[in-house]
Protein backbone atom coordinates (compact mmCIF):
# COMPACT_ATOMS: atom_id res chain seq x y z
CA UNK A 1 -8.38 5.21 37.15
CA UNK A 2 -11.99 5.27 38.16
CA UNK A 3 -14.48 4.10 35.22
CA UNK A 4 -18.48 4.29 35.27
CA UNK A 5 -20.14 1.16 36.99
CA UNK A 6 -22.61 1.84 33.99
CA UNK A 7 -19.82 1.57 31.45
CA UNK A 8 -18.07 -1.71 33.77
CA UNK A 9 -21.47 -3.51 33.42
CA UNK A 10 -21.63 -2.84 29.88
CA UNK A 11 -18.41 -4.52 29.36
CA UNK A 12 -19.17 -7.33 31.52
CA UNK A 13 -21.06 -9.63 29.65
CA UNK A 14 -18.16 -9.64 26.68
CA UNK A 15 -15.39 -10.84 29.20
CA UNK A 16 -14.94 -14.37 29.98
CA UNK A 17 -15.50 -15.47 33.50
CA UNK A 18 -12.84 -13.72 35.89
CA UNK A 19 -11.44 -11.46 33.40
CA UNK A 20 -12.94 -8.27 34.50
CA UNK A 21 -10.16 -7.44 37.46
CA UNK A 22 -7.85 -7.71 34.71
CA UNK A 23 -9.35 -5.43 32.24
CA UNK A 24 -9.81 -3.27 35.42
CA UNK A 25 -6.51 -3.68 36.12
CA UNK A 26 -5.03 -2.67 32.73
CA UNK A 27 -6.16 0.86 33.56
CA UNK A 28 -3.75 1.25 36.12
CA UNK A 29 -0.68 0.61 33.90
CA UNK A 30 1.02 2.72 31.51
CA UNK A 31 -0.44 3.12 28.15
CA UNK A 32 1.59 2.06 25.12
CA UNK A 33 3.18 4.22 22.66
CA UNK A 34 4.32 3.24 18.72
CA UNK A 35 5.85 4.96 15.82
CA UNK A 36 5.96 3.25 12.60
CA UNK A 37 8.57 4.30 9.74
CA UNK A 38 8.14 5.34 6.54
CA UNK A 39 9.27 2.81 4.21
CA UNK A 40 11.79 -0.62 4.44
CA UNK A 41 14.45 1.35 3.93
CA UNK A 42 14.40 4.08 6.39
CA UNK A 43 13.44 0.95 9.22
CA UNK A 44 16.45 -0.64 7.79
CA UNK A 45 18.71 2.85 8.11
CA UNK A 46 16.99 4.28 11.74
CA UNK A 47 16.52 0.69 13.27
CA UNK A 48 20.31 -0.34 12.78
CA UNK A 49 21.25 3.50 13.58
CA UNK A 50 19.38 5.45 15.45
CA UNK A 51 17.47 2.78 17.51
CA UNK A 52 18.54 4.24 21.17
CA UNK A 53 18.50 7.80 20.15
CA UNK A 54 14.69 7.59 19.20
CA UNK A 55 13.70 4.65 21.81
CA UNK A 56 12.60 1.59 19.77
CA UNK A 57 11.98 -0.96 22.13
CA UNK A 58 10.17 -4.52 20.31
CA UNK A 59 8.20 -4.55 16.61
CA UNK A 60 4.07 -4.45 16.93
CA UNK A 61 3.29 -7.81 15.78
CA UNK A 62 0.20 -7.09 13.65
CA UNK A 63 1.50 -4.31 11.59
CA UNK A 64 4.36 -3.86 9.28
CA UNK A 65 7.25 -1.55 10.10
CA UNK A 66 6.09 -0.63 13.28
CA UNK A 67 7.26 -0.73 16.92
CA UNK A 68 7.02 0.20 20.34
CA UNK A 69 9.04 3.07 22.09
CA UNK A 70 10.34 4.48 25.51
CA UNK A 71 8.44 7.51 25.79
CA UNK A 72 11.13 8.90 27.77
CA UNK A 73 12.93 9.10 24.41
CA UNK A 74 10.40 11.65 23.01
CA UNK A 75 11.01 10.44 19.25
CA UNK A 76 8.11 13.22 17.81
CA UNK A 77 10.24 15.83 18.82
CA UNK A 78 13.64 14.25 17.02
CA UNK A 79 13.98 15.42 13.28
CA UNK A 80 13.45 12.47 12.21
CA UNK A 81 9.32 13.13 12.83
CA UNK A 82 9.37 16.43 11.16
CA UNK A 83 11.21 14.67 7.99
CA UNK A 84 8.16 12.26 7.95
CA UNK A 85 10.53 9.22 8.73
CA UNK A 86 7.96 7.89 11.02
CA UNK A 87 4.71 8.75 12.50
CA UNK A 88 3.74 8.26 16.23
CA UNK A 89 0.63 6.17 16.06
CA UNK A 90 -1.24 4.12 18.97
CA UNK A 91 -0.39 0.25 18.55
CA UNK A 92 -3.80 -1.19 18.20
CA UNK A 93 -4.59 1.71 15.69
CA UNK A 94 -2.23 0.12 13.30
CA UNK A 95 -4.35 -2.73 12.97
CA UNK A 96 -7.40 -1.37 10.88
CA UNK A 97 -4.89 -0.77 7.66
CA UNK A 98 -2.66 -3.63 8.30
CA UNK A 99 -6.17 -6.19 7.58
CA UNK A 100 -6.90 -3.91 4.76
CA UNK A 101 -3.54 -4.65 3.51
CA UNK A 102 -3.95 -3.19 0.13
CA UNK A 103 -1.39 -3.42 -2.85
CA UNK A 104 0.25 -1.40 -5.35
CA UNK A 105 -1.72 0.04 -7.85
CA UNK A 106 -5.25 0.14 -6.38
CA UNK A 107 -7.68 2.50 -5.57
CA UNK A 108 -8.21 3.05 -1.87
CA UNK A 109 -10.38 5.19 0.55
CA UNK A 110 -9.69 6.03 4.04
CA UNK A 111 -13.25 7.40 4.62
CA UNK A 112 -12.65 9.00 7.89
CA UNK A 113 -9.23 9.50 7.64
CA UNK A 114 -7.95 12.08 10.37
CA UNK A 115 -5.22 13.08 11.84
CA UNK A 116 -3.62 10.70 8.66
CA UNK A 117 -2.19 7.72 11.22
CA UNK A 118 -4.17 5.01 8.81
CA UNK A 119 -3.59 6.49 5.82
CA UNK A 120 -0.06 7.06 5.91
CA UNK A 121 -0.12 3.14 7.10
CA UNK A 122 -2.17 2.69 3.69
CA UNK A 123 0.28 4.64 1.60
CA UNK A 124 3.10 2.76 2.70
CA UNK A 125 1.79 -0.54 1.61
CA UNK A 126 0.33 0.57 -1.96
CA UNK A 127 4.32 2.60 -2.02
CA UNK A 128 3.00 5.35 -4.15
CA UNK A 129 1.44 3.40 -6.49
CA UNK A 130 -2.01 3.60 -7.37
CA UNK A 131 -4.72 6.09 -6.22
CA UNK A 132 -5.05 6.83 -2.11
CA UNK A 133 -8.15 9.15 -1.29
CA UNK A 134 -8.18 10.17 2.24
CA UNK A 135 -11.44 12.06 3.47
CA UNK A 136 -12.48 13.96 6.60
CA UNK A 137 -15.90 15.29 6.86
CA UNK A 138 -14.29 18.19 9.56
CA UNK A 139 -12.53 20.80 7.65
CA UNK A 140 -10.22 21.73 10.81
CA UNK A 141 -9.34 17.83 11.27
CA UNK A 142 -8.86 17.59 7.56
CA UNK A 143 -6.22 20.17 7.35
CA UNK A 144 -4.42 18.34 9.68
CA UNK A 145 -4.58 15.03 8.08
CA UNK A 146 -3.48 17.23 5.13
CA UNK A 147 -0.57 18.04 6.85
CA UNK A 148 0.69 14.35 7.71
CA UNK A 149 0.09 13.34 4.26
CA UNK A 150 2.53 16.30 3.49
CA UNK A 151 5.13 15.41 6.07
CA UNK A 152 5.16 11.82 5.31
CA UNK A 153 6.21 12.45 1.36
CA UNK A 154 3.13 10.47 0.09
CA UNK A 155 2.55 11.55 -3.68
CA UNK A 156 -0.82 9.33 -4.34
CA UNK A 157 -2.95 10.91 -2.01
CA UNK A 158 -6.21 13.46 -2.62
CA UNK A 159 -7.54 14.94 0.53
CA UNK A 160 -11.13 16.06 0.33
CA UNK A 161 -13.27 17.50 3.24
CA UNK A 162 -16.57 15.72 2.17
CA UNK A 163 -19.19 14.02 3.78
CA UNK A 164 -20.00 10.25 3.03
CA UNK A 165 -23.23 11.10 1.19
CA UNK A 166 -21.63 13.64 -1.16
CA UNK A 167 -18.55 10.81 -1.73
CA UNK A 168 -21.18 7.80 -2.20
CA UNK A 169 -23.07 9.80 -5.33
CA UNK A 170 -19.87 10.20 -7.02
CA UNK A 171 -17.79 7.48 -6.63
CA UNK A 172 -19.98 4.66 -6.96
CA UNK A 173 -18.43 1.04 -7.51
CA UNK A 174 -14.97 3.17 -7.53
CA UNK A 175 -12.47 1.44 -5.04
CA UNK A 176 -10.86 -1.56 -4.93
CA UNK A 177 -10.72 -1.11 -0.78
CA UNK A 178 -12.27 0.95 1.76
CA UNK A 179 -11.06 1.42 5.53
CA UNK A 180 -13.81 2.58 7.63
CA UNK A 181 -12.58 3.81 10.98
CA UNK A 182 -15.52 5.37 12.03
CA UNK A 183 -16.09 7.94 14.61
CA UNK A 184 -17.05 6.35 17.85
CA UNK A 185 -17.41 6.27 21.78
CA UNK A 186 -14.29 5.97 22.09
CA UNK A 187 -13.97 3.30 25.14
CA UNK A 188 -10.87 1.60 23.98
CA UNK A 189 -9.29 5.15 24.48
CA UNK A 190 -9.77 5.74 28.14
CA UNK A 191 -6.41 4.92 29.81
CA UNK A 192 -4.47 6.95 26.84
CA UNK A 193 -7.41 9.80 26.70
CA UNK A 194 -9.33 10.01 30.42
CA UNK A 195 -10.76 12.98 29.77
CA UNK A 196 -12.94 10.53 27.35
CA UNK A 197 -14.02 9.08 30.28
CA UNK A 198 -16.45 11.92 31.09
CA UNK A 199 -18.10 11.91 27.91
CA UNK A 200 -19.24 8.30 27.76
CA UNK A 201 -22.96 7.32 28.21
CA UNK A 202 -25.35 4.81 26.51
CA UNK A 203 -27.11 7.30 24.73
CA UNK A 204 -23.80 8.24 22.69
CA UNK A 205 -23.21 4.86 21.97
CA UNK A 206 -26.76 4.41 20.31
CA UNK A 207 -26.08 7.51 18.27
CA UNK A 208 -22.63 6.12 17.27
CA UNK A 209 -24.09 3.30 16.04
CA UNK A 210 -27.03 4.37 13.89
CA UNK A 211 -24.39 6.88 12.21
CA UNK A 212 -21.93 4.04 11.93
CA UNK A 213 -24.33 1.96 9.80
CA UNK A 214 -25.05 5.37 7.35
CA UNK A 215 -20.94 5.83 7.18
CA UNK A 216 -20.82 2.00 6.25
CA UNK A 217 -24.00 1.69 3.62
CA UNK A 218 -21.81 4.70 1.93
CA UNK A 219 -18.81 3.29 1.63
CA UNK A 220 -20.40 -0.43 0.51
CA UNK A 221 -21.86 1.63 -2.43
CA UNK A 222 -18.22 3.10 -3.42
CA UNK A 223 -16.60 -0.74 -3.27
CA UNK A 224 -16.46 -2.38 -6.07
CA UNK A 225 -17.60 -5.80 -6.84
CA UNK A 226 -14.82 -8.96 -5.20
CA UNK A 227 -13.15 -5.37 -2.99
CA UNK A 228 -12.60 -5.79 0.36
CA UNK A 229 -13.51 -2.82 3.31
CA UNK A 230 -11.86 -2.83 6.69
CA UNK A 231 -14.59 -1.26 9.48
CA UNK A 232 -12.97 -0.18 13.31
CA UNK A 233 -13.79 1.68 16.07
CA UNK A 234 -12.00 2.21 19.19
CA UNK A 235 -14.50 0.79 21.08
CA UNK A 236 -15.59 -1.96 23.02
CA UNK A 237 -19.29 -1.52 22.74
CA UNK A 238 -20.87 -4.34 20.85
CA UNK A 239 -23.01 -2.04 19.66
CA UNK A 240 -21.13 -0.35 17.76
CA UNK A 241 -18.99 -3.40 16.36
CA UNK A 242 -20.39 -7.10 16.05
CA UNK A 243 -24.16 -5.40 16.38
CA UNK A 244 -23.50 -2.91 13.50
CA UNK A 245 -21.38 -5.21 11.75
CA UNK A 246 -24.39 -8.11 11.42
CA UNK A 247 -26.93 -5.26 10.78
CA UNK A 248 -24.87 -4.28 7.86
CA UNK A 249 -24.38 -7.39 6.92
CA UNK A 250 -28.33 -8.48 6.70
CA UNK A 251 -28.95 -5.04 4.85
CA UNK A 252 -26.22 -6.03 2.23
CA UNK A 253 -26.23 -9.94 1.19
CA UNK A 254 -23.70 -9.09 -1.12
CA UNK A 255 -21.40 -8.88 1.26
CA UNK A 256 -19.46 -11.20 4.01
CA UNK A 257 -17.29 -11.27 6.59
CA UNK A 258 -13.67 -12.68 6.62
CA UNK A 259 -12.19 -11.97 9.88
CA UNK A 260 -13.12 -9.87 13.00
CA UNK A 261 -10.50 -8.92 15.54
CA UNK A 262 -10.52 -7.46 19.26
CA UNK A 263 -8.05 -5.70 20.89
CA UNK A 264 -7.90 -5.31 24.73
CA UNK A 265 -5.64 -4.04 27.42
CA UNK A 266 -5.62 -6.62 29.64
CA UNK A 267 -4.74 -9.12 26.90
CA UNK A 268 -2.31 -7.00 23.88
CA UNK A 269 -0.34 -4.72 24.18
CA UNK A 270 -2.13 -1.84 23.11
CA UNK A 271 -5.37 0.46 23.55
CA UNK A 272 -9.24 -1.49 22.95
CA UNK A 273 -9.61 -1.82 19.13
CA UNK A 274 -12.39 -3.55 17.30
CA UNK A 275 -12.10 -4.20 13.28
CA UNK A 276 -13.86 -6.86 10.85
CA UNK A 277 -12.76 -7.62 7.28
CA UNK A 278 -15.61 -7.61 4.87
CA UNK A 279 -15.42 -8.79 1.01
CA UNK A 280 -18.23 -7.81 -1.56
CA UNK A 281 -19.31 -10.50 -3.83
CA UNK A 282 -18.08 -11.08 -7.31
CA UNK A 283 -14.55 -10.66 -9.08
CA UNK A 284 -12.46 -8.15 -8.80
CA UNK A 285 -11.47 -6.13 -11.92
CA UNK A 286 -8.42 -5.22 -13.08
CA UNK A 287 -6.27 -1.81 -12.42
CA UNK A 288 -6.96 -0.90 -15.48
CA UNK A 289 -8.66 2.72 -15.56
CA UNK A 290 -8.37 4.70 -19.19
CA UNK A 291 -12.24 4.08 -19.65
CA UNK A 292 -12.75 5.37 -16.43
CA UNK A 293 -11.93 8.84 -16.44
CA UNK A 294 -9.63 11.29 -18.49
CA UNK A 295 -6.43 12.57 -17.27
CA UNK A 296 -7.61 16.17 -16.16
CA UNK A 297 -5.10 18.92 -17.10
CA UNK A 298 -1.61 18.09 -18.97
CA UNK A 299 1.31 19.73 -18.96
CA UNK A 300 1.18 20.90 -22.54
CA UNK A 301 -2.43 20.58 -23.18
CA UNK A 302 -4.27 22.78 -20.32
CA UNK A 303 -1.61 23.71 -18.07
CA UNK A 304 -1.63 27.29 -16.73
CA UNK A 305 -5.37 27.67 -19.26
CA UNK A 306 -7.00 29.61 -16.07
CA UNK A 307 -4.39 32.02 -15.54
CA UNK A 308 -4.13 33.20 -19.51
CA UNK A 309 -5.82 36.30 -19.25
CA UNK A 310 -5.00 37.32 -15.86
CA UNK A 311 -2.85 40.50 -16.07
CA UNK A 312 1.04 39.82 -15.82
CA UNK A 313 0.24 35.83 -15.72
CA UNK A 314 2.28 34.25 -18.39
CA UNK A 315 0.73 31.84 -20.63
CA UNK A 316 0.22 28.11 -21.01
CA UNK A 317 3.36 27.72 -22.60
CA UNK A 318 5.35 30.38 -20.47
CA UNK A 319 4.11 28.40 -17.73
CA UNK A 320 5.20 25.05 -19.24
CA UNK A 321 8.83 26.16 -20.08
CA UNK A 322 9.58 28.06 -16.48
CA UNK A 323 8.81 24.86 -14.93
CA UNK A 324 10.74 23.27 -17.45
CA UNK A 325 13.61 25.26 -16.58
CA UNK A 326 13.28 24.94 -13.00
CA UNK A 327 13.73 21.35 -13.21
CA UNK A 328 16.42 21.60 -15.44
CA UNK A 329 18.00 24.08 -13.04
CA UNK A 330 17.63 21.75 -9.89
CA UNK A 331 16.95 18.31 -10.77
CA UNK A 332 19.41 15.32 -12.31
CA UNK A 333 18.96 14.71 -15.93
CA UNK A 334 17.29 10.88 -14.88
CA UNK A 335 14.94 12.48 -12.13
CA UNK A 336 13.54 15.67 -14.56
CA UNK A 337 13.46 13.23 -17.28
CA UNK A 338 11.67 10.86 -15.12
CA UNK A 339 9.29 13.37 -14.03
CA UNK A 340 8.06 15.18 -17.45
CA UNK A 341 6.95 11.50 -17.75
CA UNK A 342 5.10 11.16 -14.96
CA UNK A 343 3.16 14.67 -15.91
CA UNK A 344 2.55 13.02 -19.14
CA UNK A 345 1.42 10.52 -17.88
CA UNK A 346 -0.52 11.91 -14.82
CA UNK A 347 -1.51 15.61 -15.55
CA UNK A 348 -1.24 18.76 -13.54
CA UNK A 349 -3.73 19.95 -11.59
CA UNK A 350 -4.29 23.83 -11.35
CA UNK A 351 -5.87 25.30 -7.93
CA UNK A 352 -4.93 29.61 -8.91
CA UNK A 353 -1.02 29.98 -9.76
CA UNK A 354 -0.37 25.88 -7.79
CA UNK A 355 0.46 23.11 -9.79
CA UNK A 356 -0.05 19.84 -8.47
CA UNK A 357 0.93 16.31 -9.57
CA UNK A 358 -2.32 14.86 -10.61
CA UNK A 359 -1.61 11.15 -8.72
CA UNK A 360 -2.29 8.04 -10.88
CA UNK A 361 -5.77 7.57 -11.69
CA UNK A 362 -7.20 10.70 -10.84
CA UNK A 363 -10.90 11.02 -10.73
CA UNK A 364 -13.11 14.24 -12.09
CA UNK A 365 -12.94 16.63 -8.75
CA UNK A 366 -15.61 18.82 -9.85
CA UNK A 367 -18.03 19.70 -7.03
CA UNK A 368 -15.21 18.24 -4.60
CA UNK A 369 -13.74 20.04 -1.49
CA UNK A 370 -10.06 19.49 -2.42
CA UNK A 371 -7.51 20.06 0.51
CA UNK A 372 -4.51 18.43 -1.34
CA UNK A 373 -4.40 16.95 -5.14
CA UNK A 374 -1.50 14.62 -5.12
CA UNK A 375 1.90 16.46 -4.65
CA UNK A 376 1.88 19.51 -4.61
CA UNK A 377 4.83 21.32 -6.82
CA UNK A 378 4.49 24.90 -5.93
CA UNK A 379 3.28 27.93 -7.92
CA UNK A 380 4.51 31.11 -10.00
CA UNK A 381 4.86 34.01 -8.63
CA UNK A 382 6.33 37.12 -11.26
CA UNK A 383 7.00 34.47 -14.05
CA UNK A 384 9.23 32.41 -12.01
CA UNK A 385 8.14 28.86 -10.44
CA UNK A 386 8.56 28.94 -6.46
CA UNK A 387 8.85 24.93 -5.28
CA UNK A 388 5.98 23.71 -2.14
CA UNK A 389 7.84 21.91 1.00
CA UNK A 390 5.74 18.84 0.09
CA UNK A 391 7.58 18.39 -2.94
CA UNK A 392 11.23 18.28 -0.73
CA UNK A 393 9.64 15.79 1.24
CA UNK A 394 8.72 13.20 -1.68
CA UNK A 395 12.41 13.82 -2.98
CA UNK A 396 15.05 11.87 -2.18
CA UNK A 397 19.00 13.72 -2.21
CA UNK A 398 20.38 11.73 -5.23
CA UNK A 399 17.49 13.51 -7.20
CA UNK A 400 18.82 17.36 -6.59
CA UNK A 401 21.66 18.88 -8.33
CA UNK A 402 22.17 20.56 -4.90
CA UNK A 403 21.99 19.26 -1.67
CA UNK A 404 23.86 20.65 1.74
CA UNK A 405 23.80 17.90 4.23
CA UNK A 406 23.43 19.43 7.98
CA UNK A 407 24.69 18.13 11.39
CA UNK A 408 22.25 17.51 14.42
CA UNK A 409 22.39 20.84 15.78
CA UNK A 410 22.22 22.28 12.28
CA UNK A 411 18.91 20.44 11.41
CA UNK A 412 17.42 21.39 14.97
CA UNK A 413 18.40 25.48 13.52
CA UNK A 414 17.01 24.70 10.09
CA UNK A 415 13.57 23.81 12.05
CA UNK A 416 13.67 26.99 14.08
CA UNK A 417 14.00 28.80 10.58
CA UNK A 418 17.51 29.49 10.60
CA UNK A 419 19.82 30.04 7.86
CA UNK A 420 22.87 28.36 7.55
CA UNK A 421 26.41 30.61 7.57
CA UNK A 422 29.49 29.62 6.75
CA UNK A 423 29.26 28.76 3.38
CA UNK A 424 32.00 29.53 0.47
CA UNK A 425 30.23 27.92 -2.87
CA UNK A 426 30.87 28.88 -6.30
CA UNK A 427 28.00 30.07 -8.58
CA UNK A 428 26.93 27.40 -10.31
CA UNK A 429 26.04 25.60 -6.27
CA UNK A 430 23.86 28.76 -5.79
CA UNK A 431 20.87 28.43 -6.33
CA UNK A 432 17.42 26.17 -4.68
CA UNK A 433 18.91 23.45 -2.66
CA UNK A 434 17.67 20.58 -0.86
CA UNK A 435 18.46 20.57 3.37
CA UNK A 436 19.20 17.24 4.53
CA UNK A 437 19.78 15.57 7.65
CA UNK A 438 21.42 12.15 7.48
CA UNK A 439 20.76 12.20 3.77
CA UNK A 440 17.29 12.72 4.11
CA UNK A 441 14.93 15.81 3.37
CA UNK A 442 14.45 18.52 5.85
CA UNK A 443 12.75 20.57 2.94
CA UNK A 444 14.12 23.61 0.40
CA UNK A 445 16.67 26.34 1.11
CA UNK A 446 18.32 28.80 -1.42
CA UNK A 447 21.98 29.16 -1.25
CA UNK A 448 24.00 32.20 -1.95
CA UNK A 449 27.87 32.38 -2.00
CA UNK A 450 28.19 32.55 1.80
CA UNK A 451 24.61 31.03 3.28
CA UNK A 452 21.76 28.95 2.75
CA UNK A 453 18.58 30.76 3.33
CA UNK A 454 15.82 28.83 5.01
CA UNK A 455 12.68 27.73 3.20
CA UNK A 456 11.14 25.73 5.55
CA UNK A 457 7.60 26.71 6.21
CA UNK A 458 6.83 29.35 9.08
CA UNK A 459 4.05 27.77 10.65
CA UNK A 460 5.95 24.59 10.91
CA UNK A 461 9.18 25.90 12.82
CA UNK A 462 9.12 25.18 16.50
């Protein structure tokens, strides 16, 4: 790979003594590919299972749950991916949310969160506790990071499309921490991107930079006091990392720094990475949030208030007992009982005829551009509640009253859309079902005496 003397000699001076034909070097070998799983127990399940089937080669040392994998293997084209078991993310990109490291209960942003590689790293470690806000100023990129939140069965999460300005005003002292990964120049990304490569010049790095410091003074406003904020790039320049990082640090004395880390090629193995751990000043409060804000809409309180006087639209509490019904109708007695709770407890959020699961702690989202407001449950369509594919993918099959377990080539049909034939069940197993592959959510299907008609989203079959 040929690189820019400009770009070489900009590099220089942060090597030691000798180390530049091996950072030159690194270019020339193959790039490193991870996935990281879910949760402890699919690792457990997949890792002492499936381990040759998808490739998993050793763990990534710096981040939890994570390893390395034989591309050859092609793992994001296995089921598995679709079912959110894992998510294919760049080594050294798992390092940002692994120093954020944030636990169960807090509130935490992802500022610049797309494609959703860090913040489904960050939901994993707060385990659907707590409040997860993941934003992406570029609507296309947002709907993607959307997406992965989806796939990966995360039920904490709101996914706005804001700008850091807009975010700053409202959400001031808010978060307990922040992850930064700001947009950059992207040099640590050449041997896995080199059409990068082309785009590079010292005039986008000074650009980076100056926006990097705005992106950062907004997101120190949003920390609260004793909260801790992760900032990365994927960059080498020092610009755009120790630079902007002691800038920051001079404009905000109530801040200071606790670790900073580099990754290179020549030395880990994994892409260039830059991050530093910074802690504002003072204590840290408590989780507690009920003089914060108000749960939003309830179940019995507001649910379904928008739609009253549409035409045909049943009422608030039409609306309340067909989903009552439906969960009834589908769920286990522990699991429905389990969840009228939780929408006690939480709200529901209405976006038209869609309910969502309000996540823990939910903020005011007036004047916000909401992509995704914790889980989404699914809407009513003629009086009769229709259940979202994000809501199979948070479930787990010991939740369901129906369940139809598929083989390998089954689950690879049930992808392409296909219904399943064959089947010979009595009434009372008709009805919504849950898919599964080795026990473990494909998404919804609705079975009949002699098939199971697919549910899975069409512009998600491949």
């Amino acid at each position: 790979m040929t690189l820019p003397n400009e770009f070489i000699e900009h590099v220089r001076p942060l090597l030691d003594e000798g180390e530049m034909d091996a950072f030159l070097q690194s270019y020339d070998r193959p790039e490193y590919h991870g996935l990281r799983f879910r949760n402890e127990a699919v690792r457990e399940k997949l890792v002492s299972n499936f381990a040759d089937e998808i490739g998993l080669e050793d763990p990534v040392p710096w981040a939890p749950l994570s390893y390395y994998y034989n591309n050859e293997k092609r793992p994001g084209l296995h089921p598995f991916h679709e079912m959110g078991l894992y998510y294919i993310q760049e080594p050294s990109a798992m390092g940002p949310a692994a120093l954020l490291s944030p636990n169960p209960g807090e509130r935490v942003l992802d500022l610049c969160a797309a494609p959703g590689g860090k913040t489904t790293e960050l939901a994993a470690f707060l385990k659907n506790e707590g409040l997860l806000v993941a934003n992406e100023i570029h609507p296309a990129r947002a709907k993607i990071l959307a997406s992965n939140v989806e796939r990966m069965g995360i039920t904490n999460a709101l996914v706005l499309n804001e700008d850091s300005d807009h975010l700053a005003a409202i959400f001031s002292d808010f978060f307990h921490r922040i992850l930064v990964d700001a947009p950059c120049s992207g040099e640590g990304m050449f041997r896995k991107n080199p059409d990068a490569i082309g785009e590079w010049s010292m005039e986008n790095v000074q650009l980076c930079a100056k926006r990097q410091s705005m992106i950062l003074d907004n997101a120190a406003s949003m920390l609260m006091r004793g909260g801790t904020m992760v900032y990365s790039t994927c960059t080498f320049a020092k610009e755009e990392n120790e630079d902007t990082v002691n800038a920051f640090l001079s404009r905000h004395p109530d801040f200071s720094l606790l670790k900073q880390v580099r990754f290179w090629p020549h030395k880990d193995k994994g892409e260039g990475h830059f991050m530093a751990l910074l802690q504002k000043e003072g204590e840290l409060s408590g989780l507690d949030f009920a003089t914060r804000a108000p749960v939003i809409h309830s179940l019995k309180a507001d649910a379904g208030a928008k739609n009253k006087k549409k035409k045909g639209s049943a009422n608030a509490m039409q609306y309340g007992l067909i989903f009552s019904a439906f969960l009834q109708d589908n769920f286990t007695p522990e699991y429905a009982d389990a969840f009228e709770k939780r929408i006690e407890a939480n709200g529901i959020l209405t976006f038209g005829e869609q309910w969502y699961l309000a996540p823990p702690q939910c903020p005011n989202l007036s004047g916000l551009k909401v992509l995704r407001a914790g889980l989404a449950l699914g809407g009513f369509k003629k009086d009769r509640f229709e259940p979202e594919h994000a809501w199979a993918m948070a479930l787990q099959k010991d939740q369901v009253l129906r369940a139809i377990e598929l083989n390998e080539t089954e689950a690879y049909a049930y992808l392409r859309g296909e219904a399943k034939m064959g089947l010979a069940l009595e009434k009372k197993d008709c009805g919504y079902c849950l898919a599964t592959y080795c026990s473990y959510p494909l998404g919804w299907g609705k079975a009949t005496a002699n098939q199971m008609k697919n549910h899975y989203p069409k512009g998600l079959r491949r």
